[in-house]
C-alpha atoms as a PDB file:
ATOM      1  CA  UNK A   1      13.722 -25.132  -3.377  1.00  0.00           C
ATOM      2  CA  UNK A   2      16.457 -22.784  -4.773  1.00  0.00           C
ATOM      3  CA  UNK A   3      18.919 -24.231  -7.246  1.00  0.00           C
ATOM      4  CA  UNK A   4      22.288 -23.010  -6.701  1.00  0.00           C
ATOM      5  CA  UNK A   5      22.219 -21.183  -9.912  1.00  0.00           C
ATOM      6  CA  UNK A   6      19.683 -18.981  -8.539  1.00  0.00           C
ATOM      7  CA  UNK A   7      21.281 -18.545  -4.744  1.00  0.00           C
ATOM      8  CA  UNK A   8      24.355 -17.300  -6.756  1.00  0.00           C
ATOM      9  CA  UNK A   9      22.239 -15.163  -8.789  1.00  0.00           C
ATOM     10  CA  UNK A  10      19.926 -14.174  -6.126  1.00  0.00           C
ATOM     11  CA  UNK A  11      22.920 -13.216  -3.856  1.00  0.00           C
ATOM     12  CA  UNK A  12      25.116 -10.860  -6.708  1.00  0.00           C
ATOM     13  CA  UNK A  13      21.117  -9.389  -7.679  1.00  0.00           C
ATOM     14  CA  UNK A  14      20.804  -8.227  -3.846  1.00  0.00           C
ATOM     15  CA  UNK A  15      24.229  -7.065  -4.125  1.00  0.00           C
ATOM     16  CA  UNK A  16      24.326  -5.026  -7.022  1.00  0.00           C
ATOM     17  CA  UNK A  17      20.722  -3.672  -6.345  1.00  0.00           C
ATOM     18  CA  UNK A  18      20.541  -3.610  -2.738  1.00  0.00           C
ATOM     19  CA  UNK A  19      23.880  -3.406  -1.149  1.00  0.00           C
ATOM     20  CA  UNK A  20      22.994  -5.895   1.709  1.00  0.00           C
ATOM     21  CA  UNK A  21      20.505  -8.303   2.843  1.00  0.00           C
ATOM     22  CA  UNK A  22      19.857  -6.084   5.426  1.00  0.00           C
ATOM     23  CA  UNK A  23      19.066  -3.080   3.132  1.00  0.00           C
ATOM     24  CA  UNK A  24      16.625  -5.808   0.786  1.00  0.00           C
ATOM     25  CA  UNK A  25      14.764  -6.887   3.749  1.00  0.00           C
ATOM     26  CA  UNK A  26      14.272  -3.250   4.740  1.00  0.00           C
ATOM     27  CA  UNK A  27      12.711  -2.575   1.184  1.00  0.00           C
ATOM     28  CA  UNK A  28      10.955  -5.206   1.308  1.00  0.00           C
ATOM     29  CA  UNK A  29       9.355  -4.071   4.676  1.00  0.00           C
ATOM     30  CA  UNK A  30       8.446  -1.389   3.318  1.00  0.00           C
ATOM     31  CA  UNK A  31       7.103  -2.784   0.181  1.00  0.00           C
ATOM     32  CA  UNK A  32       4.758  -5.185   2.178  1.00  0.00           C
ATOM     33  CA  UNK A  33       3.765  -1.185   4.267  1.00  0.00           C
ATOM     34  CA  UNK A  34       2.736   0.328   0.939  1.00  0.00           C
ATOM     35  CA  UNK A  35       0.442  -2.407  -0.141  1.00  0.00           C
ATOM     36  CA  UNK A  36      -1.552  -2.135   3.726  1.00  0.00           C
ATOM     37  CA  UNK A  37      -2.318   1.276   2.050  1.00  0.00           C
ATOM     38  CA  UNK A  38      -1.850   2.230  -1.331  1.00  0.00           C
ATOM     39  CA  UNK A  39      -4.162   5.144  -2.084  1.00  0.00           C
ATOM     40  CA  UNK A  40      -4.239   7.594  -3.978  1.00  0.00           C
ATOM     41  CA  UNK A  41      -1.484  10.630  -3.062  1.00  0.00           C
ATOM     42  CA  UNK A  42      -0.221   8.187   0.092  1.00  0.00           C
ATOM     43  CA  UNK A  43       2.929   7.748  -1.822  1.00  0.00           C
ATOM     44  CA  UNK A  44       5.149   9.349  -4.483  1.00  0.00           C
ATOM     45  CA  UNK A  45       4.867   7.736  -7.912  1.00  0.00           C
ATOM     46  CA  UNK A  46       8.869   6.865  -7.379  1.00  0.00           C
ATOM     47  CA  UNK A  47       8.174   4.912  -4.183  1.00  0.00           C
ATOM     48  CA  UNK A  48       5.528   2.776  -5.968  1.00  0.00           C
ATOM     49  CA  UNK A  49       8.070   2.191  -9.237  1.00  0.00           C
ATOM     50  CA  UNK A  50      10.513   1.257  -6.687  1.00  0.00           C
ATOM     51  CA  UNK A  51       8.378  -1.622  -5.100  1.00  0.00           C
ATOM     52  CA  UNK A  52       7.683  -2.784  -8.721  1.00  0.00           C
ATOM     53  CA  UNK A  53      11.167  -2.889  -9.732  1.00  0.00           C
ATOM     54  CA  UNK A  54      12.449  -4.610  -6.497  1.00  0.00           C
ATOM     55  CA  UNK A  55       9.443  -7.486  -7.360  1.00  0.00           C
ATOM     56  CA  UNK A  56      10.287  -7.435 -10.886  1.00  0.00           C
ATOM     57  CA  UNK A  57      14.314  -8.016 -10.051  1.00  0.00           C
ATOM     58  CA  UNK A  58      13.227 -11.075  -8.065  1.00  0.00           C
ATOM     59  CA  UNK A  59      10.908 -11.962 -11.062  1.00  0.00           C
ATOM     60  CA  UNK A  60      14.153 -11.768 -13.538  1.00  0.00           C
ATOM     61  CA  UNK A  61      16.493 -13.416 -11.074  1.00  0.00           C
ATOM     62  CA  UNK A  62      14.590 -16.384  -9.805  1.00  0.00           C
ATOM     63  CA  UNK A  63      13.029 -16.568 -14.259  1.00  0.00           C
ATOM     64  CA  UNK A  64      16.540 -16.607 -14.999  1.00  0.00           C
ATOM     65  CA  UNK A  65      17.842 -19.444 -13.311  1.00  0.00           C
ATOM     66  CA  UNK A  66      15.139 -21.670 -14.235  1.00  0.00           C
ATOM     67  CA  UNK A  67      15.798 -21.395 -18.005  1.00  0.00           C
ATOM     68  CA  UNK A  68      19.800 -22.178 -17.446  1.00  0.00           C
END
């Protein structure tokens, strides 16, 4: 279960980063496309670093919260 600490951070991170939930779920969509088939030369190297940063903000966020 969430603590409230980490909805309110969880909520400003998808903000800032994202825009909307709507815009995070699409990534995230996405995301969950480009691990069906990750090859080599399927997708730019951007694309992937994208992915990894959009796991690695929920990483810091949900981290975060659980130190506080």
């Amino acid at each position: 279960m969430l603590t409230p600490d980490q909805i309110e951070n969880l909520n400003k991170w998808i903000k800032d980063a994202y825009g909307s939930p709507e815009e995070l779920t699409k990534q995230l969509e996405n995301l969950v496309f480009m691990l069906h088939f990750l090859e080599e030369e399927v997708f730019t190297k951007r694309e992937i670093q994208s992915a990894a940063e959009l796991l690695k903000g929920f990483g810091e966020v949900l981290g975060n919260a659980k130190s506080q």
